[in-house]
N, C-alpha and C. Protein backbone atom coordinates (compact mmCIF):
# COMPACT_ATOMS: atom_id res chain seq x y z
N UNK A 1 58.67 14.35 1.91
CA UNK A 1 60.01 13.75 1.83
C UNK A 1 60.81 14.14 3.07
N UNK A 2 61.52 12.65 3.81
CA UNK A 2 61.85 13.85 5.34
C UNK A 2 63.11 14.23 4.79
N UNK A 3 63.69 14.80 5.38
CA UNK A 3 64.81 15.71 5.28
C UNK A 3 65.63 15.11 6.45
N UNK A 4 67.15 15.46 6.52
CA UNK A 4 68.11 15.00 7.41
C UNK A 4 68.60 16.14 8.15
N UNK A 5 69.05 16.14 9.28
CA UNK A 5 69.22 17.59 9.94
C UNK A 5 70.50 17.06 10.01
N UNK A 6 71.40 18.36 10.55
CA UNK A 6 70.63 19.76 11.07
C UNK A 6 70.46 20.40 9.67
N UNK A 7 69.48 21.52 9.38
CA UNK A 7 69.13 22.39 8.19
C UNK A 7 70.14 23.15 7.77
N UNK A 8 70.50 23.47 6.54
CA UNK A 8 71.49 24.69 6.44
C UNK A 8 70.69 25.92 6.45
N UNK A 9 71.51 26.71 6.92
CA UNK A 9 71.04 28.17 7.47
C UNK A 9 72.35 29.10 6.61
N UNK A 10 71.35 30.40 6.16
CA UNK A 10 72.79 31.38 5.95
C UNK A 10 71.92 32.69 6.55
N UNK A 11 72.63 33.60 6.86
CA UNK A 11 72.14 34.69 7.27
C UNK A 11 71.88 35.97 6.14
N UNK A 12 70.69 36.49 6.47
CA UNK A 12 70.60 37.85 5.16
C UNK A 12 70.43 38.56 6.47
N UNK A 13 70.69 39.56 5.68
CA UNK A 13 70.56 41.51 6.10
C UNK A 13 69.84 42.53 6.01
N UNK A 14 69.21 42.85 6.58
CA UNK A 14 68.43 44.05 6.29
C UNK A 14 69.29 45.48 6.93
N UNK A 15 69.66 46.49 5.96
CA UNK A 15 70.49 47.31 6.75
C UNK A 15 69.48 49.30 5.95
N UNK A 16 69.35 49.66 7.15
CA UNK A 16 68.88 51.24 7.38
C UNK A 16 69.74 52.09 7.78
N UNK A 17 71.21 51.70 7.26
CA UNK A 17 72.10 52.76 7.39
C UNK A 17 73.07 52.41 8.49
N UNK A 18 73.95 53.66 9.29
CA UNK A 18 74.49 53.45 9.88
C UNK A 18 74.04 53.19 11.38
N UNK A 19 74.36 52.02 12.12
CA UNK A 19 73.90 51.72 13.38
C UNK A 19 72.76 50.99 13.46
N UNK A 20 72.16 50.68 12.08
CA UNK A 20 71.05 50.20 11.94
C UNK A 20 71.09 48.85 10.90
N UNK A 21 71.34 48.28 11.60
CA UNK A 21 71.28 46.43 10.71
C UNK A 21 70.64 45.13 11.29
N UNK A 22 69.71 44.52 10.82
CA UNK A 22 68.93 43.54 11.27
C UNK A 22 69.45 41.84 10.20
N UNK A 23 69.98 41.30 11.41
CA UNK A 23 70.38 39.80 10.92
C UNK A 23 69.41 38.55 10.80
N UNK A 24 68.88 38.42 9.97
CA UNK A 24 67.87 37.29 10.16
C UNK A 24 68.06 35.56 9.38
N UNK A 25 67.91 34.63 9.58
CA UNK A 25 68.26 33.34 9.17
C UNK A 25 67.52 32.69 7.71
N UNK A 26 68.01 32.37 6.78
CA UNK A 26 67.04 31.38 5.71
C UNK A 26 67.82 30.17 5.76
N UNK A 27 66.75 29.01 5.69
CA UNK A 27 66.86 28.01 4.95
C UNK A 27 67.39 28.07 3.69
N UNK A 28 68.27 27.10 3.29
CA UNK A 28 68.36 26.69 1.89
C UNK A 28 68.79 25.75 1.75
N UNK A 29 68.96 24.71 0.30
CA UNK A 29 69.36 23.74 -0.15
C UNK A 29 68.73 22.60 0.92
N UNK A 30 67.54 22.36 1.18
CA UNK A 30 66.68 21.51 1.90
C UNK A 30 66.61 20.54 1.18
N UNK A 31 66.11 20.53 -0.25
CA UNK A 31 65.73 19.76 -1.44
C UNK A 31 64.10 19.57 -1.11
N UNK A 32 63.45 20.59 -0.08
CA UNK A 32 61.89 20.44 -0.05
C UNK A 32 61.97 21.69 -0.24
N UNK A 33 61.45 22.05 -1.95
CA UNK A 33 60.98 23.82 -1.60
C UNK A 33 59.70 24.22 -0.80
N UNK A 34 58.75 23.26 -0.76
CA UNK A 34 57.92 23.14 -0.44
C UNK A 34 57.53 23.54 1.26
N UNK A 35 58.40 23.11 1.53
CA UNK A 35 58.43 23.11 3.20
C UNK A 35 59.60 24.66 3.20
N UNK A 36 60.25 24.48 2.31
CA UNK A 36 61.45 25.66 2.73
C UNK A 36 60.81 27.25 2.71
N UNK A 37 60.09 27.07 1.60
CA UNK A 37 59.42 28.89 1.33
C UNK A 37 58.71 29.37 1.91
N UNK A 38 57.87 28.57 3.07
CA UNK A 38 56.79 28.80 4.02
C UNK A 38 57.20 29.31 5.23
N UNK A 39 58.78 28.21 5.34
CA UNK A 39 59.49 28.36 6.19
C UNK A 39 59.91 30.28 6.51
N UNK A 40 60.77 29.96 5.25
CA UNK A 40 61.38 31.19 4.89
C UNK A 40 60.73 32.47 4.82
N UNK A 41 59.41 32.21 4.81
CA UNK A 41 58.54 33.59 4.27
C UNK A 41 58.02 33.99 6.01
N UNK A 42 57.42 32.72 7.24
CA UNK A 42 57.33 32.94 8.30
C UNK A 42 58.59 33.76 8.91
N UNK A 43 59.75 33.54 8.66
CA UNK A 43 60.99 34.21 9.26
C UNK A 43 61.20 35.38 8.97
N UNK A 44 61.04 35.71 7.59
CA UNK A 44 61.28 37.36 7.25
C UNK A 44 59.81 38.25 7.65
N UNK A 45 59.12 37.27 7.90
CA UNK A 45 57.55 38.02 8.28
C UNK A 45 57.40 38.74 9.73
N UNK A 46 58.26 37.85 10.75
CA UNK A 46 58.22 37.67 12.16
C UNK A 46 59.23 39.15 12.34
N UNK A 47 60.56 38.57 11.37
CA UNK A 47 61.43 39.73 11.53
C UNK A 47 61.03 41.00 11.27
N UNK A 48 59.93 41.29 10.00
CA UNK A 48 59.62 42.43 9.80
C UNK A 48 58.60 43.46 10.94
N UNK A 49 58.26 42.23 11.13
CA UNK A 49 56.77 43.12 12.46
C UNK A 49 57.67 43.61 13.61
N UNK A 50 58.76 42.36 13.57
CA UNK A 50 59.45 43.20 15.55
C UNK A 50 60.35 44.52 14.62
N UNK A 51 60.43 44.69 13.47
CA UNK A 51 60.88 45.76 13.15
C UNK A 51 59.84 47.09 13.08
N UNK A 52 58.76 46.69 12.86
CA UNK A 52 57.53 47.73 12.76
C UNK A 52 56.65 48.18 14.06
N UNK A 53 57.01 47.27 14.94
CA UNK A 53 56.85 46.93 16.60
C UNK A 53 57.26 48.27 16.79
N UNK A 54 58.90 48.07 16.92
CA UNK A 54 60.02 48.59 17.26
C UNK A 54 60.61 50.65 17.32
N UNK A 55 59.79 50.94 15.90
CA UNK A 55 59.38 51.65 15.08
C UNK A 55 58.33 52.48 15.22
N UNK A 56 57.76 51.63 15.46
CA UNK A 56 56.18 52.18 16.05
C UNK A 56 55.22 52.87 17.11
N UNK A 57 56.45 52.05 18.32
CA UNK A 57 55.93 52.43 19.72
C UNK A 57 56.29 53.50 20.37
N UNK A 58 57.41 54.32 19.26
CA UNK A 58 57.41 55.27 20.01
C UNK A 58 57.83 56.63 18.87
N UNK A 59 57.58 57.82 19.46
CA UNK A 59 57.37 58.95 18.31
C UNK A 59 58.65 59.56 17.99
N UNK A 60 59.87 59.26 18.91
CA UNK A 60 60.58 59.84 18.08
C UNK A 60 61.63 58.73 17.17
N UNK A 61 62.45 59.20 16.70
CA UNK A 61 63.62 58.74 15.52
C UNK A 61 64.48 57.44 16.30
N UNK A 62 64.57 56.34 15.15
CA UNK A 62 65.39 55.56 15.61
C UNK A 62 66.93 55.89 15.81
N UNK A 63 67.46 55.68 16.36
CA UNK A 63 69.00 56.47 16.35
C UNK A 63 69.52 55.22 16.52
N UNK A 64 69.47 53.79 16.77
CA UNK A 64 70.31 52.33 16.66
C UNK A 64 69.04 51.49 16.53
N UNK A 65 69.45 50.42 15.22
CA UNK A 65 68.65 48.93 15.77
C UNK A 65 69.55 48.36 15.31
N UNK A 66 69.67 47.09 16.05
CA UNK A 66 70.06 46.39 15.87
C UNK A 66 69.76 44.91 16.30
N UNK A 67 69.97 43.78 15.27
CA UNK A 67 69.19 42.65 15.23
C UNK A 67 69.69 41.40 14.67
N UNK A 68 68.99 40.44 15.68
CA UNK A 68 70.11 39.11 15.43
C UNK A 68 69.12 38.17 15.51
N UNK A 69 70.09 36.81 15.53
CA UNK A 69 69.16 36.05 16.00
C UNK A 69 70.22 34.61 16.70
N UNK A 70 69.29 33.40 17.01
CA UNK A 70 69.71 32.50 17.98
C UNK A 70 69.18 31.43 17.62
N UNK A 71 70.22 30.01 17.07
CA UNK A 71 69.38 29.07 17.17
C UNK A 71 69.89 28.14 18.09
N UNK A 72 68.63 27.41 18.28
CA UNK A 72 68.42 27.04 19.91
C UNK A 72 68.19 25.56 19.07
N UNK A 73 67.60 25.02 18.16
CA UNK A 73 67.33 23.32 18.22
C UNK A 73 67.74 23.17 16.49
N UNK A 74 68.74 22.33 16.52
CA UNK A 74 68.52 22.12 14.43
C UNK A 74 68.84 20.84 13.94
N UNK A 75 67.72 19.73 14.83
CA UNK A 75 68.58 18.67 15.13
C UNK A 75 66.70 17.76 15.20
N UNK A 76 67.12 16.47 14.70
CA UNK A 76 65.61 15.67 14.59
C UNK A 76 64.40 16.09 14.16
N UNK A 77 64.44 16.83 13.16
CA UNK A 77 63.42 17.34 12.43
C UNK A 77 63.05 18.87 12.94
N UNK A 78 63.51 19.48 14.02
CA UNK A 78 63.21 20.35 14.92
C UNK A 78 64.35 21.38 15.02
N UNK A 79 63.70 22.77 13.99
CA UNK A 79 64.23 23.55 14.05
C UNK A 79 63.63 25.13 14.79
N UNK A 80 64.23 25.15 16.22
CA UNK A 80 63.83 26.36 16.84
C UNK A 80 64.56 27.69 17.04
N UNK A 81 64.44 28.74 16.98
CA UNK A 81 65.17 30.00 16.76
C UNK A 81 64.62 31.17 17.26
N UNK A 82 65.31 32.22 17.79
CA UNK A 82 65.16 33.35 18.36
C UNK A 82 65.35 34.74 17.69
N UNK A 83 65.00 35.30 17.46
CA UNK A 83 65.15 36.86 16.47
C UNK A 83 64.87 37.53 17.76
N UNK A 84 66.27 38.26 17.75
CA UNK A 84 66.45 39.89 19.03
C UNK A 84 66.57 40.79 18.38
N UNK A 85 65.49 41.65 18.28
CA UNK A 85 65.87 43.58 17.96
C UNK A 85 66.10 44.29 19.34
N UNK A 86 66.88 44.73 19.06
CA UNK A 86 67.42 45.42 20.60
C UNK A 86 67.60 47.15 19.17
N UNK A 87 66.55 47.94 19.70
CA UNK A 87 66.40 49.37 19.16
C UNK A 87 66.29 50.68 20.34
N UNK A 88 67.29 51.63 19.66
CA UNK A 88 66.94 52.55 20.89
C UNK A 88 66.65 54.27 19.96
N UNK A 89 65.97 54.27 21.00
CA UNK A 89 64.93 55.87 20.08
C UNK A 89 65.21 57.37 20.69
N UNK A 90 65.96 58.31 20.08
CA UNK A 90 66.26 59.38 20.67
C UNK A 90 65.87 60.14 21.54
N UNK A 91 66.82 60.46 22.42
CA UNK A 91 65.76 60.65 23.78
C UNK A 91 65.57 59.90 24.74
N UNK A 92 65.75 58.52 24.44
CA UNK A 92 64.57 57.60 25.37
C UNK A 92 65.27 57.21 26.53
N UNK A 93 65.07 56.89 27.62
CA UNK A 93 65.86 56.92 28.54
C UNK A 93 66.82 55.69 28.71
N UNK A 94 66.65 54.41 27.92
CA UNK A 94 67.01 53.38 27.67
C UNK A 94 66.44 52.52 26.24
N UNK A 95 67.36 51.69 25.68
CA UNK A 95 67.02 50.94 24.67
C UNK A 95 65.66 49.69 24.92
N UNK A 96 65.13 49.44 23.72
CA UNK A 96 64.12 48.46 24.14
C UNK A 96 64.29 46.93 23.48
N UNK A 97 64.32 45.99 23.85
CA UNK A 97 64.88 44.82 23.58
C UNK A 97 63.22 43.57 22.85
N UNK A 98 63.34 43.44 22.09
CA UNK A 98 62.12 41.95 21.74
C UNK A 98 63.15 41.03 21.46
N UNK A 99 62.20 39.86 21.72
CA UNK A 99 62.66 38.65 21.55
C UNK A 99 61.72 38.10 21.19
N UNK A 100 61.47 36.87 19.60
CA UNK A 100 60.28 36.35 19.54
C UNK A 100 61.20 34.92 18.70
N UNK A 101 60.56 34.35 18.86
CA UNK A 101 60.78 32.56 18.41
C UNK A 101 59.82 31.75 17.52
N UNK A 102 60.67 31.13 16.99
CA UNK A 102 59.94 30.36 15.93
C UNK A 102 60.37 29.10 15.97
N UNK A 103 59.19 27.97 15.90
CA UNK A 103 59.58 26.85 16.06
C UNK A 103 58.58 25.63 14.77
N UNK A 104 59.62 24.99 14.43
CA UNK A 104 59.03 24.75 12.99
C UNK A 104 59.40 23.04 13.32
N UNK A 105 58.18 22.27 13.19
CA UNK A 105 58.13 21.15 12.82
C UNK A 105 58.53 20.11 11.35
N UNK A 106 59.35 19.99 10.92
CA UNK A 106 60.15 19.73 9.78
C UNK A 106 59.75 18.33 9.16
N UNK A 107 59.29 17.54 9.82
CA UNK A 107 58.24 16.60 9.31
C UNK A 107 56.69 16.68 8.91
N UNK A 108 56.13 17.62 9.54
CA UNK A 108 55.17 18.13 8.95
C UNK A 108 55.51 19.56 8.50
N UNK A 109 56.70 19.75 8.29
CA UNK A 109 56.10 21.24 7.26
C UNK A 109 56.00 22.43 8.25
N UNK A 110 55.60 22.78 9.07
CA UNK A 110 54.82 23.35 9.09
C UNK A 110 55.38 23.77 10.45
N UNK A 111 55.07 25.35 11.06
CA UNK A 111 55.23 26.06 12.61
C UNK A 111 54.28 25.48 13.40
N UNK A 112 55.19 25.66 14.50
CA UNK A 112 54.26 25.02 15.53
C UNK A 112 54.24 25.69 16.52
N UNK A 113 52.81 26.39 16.85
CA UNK A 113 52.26 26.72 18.68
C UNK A 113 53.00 26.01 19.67
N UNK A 114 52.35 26.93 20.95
CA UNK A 114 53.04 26.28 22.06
C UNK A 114 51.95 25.20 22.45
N UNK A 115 50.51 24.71 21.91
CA UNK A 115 49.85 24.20 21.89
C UNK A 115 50.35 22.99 21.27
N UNK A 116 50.28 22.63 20.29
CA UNK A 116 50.89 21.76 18.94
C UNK A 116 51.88 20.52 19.99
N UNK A 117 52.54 21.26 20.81
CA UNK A 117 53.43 20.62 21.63
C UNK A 117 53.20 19.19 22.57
N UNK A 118 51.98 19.72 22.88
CA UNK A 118 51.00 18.80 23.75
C UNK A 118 49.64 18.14 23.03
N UNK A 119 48.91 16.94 23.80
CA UNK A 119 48.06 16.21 23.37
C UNK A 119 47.00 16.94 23.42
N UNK A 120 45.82 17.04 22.38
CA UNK A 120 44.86 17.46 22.30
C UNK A 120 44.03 17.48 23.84
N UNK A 121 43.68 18.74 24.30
CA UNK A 121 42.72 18.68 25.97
C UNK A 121 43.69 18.46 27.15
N UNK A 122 44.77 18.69 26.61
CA UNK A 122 45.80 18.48 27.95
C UNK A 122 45.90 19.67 28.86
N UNK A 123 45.99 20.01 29.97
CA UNK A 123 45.72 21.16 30.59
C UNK A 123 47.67 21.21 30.99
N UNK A 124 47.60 22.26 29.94
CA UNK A 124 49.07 22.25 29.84
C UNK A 124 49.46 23.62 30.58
N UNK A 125 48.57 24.77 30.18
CA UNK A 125 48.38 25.82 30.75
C UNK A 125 48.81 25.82 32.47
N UNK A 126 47.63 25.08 32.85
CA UNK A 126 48.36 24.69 34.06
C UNK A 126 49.34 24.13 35.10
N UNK A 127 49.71 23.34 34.56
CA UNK A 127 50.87 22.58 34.98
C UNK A 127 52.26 23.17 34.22
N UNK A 128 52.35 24.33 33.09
CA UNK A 128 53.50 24.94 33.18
C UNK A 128 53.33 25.83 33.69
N UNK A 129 52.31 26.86 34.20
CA UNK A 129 52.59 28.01 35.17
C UNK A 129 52.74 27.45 36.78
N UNK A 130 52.02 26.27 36.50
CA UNK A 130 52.43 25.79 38.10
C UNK A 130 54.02 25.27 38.32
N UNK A 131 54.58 24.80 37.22
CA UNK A 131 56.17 25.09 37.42
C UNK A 131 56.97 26.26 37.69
N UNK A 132 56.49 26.89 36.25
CA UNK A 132 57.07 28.59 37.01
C UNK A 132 56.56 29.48 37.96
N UNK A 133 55.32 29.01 38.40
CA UNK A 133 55.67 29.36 40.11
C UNK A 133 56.55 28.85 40.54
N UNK A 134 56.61 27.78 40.65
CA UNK A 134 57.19 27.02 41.55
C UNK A 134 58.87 28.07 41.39
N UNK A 135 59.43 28.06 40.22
CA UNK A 135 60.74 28.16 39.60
C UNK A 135 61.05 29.83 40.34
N UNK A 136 59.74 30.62 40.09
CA UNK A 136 59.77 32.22 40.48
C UNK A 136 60.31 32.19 42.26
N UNK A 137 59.90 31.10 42.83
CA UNK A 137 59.75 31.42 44.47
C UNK A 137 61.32 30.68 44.59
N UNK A 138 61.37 29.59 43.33
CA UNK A 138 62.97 28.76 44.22
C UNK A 138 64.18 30.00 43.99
N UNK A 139 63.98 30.85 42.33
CA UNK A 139 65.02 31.71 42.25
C UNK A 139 64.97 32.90 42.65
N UNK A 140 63.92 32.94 43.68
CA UNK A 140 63.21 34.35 44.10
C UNK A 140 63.56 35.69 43.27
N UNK A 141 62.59 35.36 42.16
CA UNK A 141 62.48 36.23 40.91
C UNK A 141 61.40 37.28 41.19
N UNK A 142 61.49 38.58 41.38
CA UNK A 142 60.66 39.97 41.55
C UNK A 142 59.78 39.57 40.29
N UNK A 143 58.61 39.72 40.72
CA UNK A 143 57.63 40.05 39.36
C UNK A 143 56.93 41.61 40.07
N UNK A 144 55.73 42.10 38.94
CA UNK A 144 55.57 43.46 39.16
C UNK A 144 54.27 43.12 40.12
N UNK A 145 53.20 42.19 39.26
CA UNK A 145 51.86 42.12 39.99
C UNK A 145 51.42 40.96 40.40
N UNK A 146 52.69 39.78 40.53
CA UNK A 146 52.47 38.71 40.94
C UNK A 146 52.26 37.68 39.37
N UNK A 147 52.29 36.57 39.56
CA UNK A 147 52.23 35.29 38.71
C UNK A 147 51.10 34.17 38.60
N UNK A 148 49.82 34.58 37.41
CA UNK A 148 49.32 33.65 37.78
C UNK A 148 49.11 32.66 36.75
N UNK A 149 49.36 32.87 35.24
CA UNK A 149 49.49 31.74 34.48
C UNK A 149 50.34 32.44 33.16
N UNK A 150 50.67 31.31 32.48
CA UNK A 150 50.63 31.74 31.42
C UNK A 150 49.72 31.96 30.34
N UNK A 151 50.06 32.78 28.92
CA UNK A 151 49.13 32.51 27.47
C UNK A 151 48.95 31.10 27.08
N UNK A 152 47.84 30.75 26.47
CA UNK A 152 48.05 29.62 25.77
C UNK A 152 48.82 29.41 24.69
N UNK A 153 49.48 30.61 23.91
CA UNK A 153 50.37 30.92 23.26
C UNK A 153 51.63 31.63 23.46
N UNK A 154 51.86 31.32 24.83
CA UNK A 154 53.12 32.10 25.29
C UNK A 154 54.40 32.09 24.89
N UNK A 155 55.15 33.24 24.73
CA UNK A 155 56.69 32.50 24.05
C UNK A 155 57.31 31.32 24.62
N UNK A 156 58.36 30.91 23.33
CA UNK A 156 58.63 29.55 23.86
C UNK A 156 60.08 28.79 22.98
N UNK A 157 60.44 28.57 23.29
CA UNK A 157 61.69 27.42 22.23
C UNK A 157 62.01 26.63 22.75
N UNK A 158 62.50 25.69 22.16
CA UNK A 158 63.04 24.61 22.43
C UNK A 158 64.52 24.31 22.17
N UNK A 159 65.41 23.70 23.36
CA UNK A 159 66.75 23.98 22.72
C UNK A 159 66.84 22.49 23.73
N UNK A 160 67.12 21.50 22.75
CA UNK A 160 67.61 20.25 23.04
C UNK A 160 66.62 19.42 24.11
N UNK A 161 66.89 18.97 24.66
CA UNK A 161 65.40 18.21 25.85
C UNK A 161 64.59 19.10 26.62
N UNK A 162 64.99 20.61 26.27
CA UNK A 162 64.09 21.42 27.28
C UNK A 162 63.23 22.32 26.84
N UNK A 163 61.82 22.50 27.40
CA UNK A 163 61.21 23.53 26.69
C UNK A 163 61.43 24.96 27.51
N UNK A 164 61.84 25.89 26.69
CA UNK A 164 61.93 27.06 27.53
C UNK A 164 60.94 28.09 27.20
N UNK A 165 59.80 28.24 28.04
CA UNK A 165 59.28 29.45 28.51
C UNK A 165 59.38 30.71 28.71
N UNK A 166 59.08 31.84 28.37
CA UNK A 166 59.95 33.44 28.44
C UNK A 166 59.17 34.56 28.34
N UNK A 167 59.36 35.23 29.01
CA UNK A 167 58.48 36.59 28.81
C UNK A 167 59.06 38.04 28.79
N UNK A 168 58.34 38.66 27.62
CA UNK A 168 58.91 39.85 27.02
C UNK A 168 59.37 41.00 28.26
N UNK A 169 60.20 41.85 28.05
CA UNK A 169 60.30 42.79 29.23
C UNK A 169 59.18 43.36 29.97
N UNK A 170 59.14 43.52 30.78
CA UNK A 170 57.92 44.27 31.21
C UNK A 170 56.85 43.84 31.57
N UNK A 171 56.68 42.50 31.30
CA UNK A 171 55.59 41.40 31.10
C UNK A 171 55.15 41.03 32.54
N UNK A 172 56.23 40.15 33.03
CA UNK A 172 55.92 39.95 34.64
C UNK A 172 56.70 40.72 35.19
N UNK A 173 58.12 41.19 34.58
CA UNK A 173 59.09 41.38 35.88
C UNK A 173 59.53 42.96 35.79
N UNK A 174 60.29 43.64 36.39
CA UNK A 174 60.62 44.93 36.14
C UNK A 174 61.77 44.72 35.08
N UNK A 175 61.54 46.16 34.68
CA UNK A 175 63.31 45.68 32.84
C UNK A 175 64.53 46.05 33.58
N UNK A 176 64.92 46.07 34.99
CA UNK A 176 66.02 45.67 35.23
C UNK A 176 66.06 43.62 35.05
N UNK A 177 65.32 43.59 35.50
CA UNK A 177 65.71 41.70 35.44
C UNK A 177 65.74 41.16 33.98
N UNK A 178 65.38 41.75 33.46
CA UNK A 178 66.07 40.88 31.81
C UNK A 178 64.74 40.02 31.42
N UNK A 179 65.02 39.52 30.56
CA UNK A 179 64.03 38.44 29.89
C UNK A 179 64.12 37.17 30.85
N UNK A 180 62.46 37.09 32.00
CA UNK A 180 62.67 35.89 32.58
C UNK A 180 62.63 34.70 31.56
N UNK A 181 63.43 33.49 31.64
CA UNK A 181 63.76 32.70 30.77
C UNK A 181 63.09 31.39 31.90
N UNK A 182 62.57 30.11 31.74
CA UNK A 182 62.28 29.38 32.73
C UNK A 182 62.25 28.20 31.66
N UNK A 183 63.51 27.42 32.19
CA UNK A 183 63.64 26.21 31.29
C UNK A 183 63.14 24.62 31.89
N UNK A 184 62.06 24.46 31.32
CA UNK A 184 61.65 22.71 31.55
C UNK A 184 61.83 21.65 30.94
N UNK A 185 62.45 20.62 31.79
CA UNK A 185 62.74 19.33 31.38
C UNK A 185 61.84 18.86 30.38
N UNK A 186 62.12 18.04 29.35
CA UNK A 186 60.93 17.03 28.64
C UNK A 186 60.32 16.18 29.48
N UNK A 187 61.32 15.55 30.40
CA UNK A 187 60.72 14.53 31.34
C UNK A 187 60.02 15.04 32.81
N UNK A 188 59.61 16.44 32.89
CA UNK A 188 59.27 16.80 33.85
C UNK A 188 57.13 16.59 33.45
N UNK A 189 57.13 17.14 31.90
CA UNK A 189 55.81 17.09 31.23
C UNK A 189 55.82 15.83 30.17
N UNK A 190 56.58 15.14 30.47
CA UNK A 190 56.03 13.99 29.49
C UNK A 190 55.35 13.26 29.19
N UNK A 191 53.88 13.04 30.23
CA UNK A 191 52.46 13.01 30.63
C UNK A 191 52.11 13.77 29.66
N UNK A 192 52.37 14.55 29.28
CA UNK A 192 51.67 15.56 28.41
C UNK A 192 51.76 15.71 27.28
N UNK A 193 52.84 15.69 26.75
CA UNK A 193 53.66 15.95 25.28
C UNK A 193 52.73 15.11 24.48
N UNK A 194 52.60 15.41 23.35
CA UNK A 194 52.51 14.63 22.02
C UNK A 194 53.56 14.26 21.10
N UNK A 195 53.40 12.86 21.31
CA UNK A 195 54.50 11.96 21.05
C UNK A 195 54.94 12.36 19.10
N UNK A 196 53.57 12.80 18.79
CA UNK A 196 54.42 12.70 17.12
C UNK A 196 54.93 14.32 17.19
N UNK A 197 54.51 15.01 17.63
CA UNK A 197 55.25 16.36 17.95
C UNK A 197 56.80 16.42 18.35
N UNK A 198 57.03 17.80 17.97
CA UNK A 198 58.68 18.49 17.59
C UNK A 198 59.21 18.22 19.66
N UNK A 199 58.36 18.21 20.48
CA UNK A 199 58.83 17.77 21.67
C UNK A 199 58.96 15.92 22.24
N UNK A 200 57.89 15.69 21.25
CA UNK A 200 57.79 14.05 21.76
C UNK A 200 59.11 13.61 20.93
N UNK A 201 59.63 14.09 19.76
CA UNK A 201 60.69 13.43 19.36
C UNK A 201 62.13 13.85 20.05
N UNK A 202 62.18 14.98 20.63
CA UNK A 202 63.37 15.43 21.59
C UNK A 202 63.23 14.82 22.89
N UNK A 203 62.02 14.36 23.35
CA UNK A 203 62.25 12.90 24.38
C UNK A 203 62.08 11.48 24.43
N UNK A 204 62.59 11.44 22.97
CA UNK A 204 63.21 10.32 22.48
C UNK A 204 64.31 10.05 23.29
């Protein structure tokens, strides 16, 4: 049954005291439970791991987390979103920041890869790291060991005609530069896209 956007969203809480509260997004009143609980259960799932991530990586005591999130698309069946834990651990010489995204196809139900995006055998791999080269040398962006592709599952959202690309701290660049973010046109890969996909309908 399709549904009409944008989705309603309310925010829940997860709170560990003082300095320590994690904001994360549900669906509700969709009128598809069907599509909504899968939804809903991927979101508190995603949220819980960058909390156990977070937690994990390092031995001593959390002394702040804190956690939000971002939505980026809630519009033509296509709902995409960002969950930030930004946690810092006693001692440590600085706080540590994740960012992870979820992007949910609302006509089929169902999350979608950064694969899903594009036509079956499309060499997509290539032609988006060959943009963000391109993008690294125009904004002459420091990486640590140089740039040579992306994951086939690399982070990703979508926020209105553009697909944006991103990588965790530390990944390519030094953690003074922040989360490189590298945003592409629909019409730059539209050779590529799959037309019944959460991108072929945003280049409509």
């Amino acid at each position: 049954m399709p549904i009409n956007f944008p989705v309603s969203i309310k925010t829940l809480k997860i709170s560990g005291g003082p300095k320590k509260s994690v904001y994360f997004p549900r669906l509700f009143s969709t009128q598809n439970q069907e599509m909504e609980r899968p939804i809903n259960r991927s979101i508190s799932k995603q949220t819980q791991q960058i909390i156990n991530e977070q937690v994990g990586n390092m031995p001593t005591t959390v002394e702040e987390m804190i956690g939000y999130y971002e939505i980026k698309n809630n519009q033509r069946n296509v709902l995409s979103l960002s969950l930030i834990n930004y946690t810092y651990h006693y001692h440590a010489a600085h706080g540590m920041t994740y960012i992870k995204s979820l992007t949910f196809d609302l006509e089929q139900g169902k999350q979608s890869e950064l694969k899903d995006l594009f036509k079956p055998g499309s060499n997509y791999v290539e032609r988006i790291s060959a943009i963000i080269n391109r993008q690294i040398a125009e904004r002459n962006i420091q990486t640590l060991n140089g740039f040579t592709a992306i994951r086939p599952n690399q982070d990703f959202y979508i926020a209105d005609k553009s697909l944006v690309i991103y990588f965790q701290l530390y990944e390519i660049t030094p953690y003074v530069f922040g989360f490189p973010m590298f945003p592409i046109s629909v019409y730059e890969i539209q050779d590529l896209i799959n037309e019944e996909g959460p991108l072929g309908r945003m280049a409509v």
